[in-house]
N, C-alpha and C. Protein backbone atom coordinates (compact mmCIF):
# COMPACT_ATOMS: atom_id res chain seq x y z
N UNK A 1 203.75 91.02 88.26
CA UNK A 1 204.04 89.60 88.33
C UNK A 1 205.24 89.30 87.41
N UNK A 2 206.57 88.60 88.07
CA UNK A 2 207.74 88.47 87.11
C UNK A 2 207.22 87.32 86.62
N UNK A 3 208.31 86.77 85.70
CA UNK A 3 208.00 85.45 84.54
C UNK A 3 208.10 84.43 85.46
N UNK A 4 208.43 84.03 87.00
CA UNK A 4 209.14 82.84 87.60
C UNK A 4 207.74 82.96 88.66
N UNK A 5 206.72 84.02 88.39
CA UNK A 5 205.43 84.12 89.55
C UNK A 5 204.37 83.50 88.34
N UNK A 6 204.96 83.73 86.99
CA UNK A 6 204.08 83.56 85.57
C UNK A 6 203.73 82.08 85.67
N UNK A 7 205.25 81.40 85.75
CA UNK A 7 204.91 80.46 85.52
C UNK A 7 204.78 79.23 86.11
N UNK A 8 204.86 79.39 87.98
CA UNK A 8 204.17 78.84 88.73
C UNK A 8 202.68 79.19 88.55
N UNK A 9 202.49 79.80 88.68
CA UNK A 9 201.16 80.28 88.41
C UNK A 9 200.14 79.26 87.11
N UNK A 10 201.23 78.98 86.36
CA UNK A 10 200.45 78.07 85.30
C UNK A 10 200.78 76.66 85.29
N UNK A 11 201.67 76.58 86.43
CA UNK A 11 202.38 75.24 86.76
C UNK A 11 201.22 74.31 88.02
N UNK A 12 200.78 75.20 88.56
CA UNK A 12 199.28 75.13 89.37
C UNK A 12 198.15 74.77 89.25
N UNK A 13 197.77 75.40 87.79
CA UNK A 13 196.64 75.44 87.41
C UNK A 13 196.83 74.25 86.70
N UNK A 14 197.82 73.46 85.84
CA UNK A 14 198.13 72.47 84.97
C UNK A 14 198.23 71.28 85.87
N UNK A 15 197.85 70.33 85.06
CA UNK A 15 198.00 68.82 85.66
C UNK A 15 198.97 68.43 85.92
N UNK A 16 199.35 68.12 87.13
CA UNK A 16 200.97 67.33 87.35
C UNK A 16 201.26 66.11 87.55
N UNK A 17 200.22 65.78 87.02
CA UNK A 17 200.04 64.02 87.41
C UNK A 17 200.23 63.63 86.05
N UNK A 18 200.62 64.22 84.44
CA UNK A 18 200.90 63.91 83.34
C UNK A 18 202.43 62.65 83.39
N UNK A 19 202.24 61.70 82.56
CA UNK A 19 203.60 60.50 82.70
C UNK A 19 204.54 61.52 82.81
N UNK A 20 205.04 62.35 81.97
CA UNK A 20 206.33 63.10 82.34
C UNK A 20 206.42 63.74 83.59
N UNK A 21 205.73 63.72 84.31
CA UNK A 21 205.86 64.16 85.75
C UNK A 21 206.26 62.89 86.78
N UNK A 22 205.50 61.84 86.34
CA UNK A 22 206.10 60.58 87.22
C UNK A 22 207.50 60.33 86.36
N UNK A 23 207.66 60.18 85.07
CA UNK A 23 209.03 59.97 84.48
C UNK A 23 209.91 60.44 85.31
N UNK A 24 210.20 62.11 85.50
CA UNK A 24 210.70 62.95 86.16
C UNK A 24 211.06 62.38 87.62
N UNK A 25 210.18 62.36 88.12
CA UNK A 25 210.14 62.08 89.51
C UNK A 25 211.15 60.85 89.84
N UNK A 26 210.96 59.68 88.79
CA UNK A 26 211.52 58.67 89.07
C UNK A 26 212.80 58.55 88.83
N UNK A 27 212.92 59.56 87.66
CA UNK A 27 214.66 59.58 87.45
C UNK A 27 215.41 60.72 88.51
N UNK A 28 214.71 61.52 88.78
CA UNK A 28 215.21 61.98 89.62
C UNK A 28 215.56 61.16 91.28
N UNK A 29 214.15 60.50 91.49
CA UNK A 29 214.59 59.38 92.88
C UNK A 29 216.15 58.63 92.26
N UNK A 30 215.90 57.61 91.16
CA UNK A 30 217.00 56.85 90.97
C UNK A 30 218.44 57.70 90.74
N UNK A 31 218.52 58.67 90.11
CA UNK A 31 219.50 59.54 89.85
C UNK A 31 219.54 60.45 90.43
N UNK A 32 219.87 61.44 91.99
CA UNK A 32 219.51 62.61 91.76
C UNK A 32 220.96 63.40 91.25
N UNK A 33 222.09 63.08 90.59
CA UNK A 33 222.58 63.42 90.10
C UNK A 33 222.31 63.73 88.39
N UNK A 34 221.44 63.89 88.04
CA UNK A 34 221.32 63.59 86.91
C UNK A 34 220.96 64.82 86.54
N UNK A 35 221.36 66.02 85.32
CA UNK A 35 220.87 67.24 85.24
C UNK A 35 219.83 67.12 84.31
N UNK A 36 219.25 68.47 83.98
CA UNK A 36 217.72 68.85 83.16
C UNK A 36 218.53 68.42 82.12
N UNK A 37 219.47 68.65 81.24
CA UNK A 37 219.98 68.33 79.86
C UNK A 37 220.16 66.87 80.07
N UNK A 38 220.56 65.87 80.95
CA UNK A 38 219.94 64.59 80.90
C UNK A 38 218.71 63.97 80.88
N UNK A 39 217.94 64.17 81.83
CA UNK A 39 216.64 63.95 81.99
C UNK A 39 216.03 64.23 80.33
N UNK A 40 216.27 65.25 79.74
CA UNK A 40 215.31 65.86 78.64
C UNK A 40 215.73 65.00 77.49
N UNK A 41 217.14 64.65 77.37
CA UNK A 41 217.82 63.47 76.72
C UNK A 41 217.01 62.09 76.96
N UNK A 42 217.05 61.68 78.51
CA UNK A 42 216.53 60.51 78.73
C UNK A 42 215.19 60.11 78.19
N UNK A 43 214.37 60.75 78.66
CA UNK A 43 212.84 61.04 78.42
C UNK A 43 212.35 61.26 77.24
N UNK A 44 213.06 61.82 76.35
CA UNK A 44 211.98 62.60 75.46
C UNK A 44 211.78 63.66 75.15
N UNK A 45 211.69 64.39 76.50
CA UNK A 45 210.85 65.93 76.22
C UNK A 45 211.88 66.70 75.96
N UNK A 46 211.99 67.66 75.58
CA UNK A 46 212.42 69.20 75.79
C UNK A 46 212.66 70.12 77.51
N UNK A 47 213.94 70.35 76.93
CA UNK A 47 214.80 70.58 77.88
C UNK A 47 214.40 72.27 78.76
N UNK A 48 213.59 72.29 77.63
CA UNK A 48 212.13 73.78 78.23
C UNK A 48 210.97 72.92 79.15
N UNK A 49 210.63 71.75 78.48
CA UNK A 49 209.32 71.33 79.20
C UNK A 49 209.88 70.74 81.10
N UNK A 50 211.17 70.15 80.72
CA UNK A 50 211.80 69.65 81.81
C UNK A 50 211.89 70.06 83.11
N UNK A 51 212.49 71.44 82.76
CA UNK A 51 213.01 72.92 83.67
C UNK A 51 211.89 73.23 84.03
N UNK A 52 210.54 73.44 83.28
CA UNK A 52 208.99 74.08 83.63
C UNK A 52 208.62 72.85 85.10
N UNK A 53 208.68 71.63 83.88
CA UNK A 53 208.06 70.66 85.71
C UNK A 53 209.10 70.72 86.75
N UNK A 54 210.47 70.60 86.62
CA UNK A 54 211.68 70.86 87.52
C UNK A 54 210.84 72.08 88.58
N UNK A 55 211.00 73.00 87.98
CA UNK A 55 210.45 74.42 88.91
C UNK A 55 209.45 74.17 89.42
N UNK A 56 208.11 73.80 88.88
CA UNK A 56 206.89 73.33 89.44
C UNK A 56 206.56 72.73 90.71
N UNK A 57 207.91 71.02 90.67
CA UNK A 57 207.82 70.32 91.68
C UNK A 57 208.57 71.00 92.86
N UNK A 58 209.84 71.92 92.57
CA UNK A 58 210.56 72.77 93.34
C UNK A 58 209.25 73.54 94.14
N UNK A 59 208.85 74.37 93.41
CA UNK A 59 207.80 74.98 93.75
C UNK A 59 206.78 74.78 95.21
N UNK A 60 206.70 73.47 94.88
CA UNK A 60 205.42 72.73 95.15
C UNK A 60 206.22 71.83 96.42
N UNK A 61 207.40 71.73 96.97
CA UNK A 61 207.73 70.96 97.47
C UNK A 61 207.97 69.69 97.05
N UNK A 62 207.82 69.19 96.12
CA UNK A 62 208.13 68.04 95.99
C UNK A 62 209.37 67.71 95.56
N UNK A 63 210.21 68.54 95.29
CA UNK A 63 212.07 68.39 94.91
C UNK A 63 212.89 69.07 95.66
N UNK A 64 214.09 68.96 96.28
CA UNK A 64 214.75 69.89 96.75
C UNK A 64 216.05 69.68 96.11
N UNK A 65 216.81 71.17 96.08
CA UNK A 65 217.58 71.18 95.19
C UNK A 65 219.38 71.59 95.99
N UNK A 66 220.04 70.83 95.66
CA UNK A 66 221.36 71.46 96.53
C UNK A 66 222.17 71.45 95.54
N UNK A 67 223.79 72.32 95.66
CA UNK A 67 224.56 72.24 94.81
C UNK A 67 225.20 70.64 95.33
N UNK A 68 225.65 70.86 93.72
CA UNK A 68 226.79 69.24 94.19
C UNK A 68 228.04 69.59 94.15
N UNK A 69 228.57 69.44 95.66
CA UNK A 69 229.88 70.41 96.43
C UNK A 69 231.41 69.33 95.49
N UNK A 70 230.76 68.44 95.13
CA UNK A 70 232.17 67.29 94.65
C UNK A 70 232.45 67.45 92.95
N UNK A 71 231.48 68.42 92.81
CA UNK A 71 231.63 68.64 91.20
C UNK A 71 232.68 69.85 90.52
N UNK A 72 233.44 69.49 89.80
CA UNK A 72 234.02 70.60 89.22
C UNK A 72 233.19 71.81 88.63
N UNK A 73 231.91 71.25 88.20
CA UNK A 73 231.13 71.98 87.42
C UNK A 73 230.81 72.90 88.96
N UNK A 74 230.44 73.94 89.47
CA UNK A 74 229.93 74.54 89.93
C UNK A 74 228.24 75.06 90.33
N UNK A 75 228.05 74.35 89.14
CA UNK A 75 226.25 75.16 88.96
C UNK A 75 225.69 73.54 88.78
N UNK A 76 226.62 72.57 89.09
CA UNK A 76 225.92 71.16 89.27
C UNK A 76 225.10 71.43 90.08
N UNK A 77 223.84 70.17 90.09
CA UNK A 77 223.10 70.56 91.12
C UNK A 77 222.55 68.98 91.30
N UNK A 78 221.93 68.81 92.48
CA UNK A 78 221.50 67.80 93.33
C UNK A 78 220.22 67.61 93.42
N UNK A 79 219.48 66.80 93.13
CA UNK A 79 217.86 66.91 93.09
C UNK A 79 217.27 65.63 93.72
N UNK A 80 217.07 66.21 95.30
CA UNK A 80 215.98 64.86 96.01
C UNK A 80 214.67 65.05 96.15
N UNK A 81 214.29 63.57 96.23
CA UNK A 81 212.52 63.76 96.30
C UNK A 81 212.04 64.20 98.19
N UNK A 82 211.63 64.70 97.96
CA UNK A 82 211.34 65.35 99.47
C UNK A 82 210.13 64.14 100.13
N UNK A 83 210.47 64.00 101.61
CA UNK A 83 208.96 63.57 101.93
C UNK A 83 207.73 63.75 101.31
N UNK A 84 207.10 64.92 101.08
CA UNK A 84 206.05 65.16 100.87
C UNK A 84 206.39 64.67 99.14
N UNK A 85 207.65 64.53 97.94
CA UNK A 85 207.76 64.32 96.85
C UNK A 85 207.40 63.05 96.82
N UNK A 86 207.86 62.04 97.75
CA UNK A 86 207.79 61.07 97.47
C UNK A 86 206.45 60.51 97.88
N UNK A 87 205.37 61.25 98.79
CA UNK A 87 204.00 60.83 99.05
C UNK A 87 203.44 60.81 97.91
N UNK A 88 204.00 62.40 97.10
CA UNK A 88 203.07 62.53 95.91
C UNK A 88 203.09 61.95 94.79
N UNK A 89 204.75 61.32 94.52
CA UNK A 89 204.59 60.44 93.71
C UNK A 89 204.10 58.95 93.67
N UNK A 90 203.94 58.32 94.57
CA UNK A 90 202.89 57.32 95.35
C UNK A 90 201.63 57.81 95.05
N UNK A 91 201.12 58.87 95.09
CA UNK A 91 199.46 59.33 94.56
C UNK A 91 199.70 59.04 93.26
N UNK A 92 200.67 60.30 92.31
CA UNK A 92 200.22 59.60 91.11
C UNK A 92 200.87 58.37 90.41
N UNK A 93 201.63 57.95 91.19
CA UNK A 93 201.59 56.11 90.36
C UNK A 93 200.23 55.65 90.62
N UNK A 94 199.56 55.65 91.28
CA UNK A 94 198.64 55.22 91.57
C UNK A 94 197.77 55.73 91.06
N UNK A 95 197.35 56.38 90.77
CA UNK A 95 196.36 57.20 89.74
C UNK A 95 197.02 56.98 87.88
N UNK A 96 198.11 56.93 87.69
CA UNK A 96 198.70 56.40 86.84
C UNK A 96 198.18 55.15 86.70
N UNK A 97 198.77 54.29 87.17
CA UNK A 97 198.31 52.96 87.26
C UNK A 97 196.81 52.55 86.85
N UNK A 98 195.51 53.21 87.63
CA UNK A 98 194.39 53.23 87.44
C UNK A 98 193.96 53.70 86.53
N UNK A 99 194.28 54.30 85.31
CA UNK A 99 194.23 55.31 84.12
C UNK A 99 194.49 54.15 83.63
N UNK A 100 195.91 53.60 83.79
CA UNK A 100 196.54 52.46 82.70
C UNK A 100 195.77 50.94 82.49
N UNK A 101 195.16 50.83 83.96
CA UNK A 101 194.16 49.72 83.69
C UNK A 101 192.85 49.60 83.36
N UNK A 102 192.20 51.11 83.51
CA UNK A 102 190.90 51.45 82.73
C UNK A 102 191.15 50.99 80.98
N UNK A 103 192.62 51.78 80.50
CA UNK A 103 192.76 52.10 79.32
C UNK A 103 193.11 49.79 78.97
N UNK A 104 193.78 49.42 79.36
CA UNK A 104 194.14 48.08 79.30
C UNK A 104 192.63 47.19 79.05
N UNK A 105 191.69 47.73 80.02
CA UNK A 105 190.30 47.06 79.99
C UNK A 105 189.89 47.59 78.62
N UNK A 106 189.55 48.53 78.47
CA UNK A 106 188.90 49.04 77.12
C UNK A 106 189.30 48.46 75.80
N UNK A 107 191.01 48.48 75.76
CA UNK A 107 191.66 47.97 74.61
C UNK A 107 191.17 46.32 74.68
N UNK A 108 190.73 45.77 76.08
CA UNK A 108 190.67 44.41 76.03
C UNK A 108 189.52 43.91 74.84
N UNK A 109 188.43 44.88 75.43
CA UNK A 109 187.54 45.14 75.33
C UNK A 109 186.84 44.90 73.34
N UNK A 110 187.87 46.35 73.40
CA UNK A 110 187.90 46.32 71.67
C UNK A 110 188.69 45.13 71.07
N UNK A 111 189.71 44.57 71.45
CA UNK A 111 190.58 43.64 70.55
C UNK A 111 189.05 42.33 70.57
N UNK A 112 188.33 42.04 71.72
CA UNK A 112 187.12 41.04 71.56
C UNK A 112 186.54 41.28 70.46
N UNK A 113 185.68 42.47 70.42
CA UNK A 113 185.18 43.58 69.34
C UNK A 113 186.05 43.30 68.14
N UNK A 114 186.72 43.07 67.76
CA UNK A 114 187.14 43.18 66.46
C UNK A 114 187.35 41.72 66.57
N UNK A 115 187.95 40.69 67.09
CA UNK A 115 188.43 39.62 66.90
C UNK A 115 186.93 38.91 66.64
N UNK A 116 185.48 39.47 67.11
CA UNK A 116 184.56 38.90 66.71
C UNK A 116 183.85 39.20 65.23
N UNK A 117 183.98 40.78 64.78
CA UNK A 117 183.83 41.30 63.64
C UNK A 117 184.51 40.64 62.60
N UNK A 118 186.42 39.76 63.03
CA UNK A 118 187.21 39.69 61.85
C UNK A 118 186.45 38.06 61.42
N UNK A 119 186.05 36.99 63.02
CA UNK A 119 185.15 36.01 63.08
C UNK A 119 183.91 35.90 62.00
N UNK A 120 183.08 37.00 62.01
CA UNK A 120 181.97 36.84 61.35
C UNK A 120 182.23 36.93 60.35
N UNK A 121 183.44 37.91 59.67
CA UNK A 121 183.74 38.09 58.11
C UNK A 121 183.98 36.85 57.63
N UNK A 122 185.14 36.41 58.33
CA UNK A 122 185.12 35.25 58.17
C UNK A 122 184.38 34.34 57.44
N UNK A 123 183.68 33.44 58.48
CA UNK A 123 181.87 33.03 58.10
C UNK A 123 181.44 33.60 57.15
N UNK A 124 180.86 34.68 57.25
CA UNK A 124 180.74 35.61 55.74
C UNK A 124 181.05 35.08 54.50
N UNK A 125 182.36 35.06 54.36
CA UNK A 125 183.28 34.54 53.32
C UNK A 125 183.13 33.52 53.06
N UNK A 126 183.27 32.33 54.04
CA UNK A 126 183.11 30.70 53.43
C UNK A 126 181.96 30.40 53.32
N UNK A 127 180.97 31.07 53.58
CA UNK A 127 179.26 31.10 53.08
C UNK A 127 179.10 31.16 51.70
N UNK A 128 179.76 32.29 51.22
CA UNK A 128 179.87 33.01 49.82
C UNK A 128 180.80 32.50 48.94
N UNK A 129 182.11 31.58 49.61
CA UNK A 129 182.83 30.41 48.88
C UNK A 129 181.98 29.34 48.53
N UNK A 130 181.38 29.01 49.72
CA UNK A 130 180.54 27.47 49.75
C UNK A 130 179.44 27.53 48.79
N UNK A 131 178.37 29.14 48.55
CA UNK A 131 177.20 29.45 47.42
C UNK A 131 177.77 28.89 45.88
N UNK A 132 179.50 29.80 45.98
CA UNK A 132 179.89 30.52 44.40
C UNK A 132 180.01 28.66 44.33
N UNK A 133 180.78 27.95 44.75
CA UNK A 133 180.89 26.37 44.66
C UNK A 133 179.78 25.67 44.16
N UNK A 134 178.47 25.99 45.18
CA UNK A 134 177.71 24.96 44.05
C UNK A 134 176.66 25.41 43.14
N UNK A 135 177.22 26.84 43.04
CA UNK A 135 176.69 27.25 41.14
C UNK A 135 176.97 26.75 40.12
């Protein structure tokens, strides 16, 4: 098994529905001029982690890759979302999305939770103002 069978192989088994995979996806729809040393600039990540999901979605169909014939650079390259790229990124926005509003409910959830805890201290306090007062 060479290193490029290695690491599909672990590109498979790994979640591809992580934000940097929709990040990816999307700058690549809006840009597909845009290379891995941009993207890794744009984003955040590492210009290793980039190239790993780059290959992955290649892999996987979801990117296709052409040279860009108008570039001086030679080894430019062209990156569209394929039919099947763009179904899949529609799955995981959407699964994105549903993650983000579980997590939105919960935080709602807790900010109540505490805004009632900071409430009772509160009370607490002007109880224990109002005692120390008429000692």
């Amino acid at each position: 098994m060479n290193i490029y069978e290695i690491t599909m192989s672990i590109a498979e088994k790994t979640n591809l529905e992580k934000e940097e995979v929709l990040q990816v996806l999307r700058e690549i729809k809006s840009d597909p001029e845009m290379t891995q040393r941009d993207l890794s600039v744009k984003l955040g990540i590492s210009l290793g982690k980039v190239n790993f999901i780059m290959k992955a979605l290649i892999h996987r169909g979801f990117i296709k890759v052409d040279n860009f014939k108008k570039s001086n650079n030679k080894s430019a390259y062209l990156y569209f979302l394929t039919p099947k790229g763009v179904e899949e990124k529609a799955r995981i926005t959407y699964r994105f999305l549903r993650r983000k509003i579980k997590e939105y409910d919960e935080l709602e959830q807790e900010i109540r939770r505490l805004e009632q805890e900071v409430g009772e201290a509160a009370v607490q306090r002007d109880v224990r103002d109002q005692l120390r007062a008429n000692d």
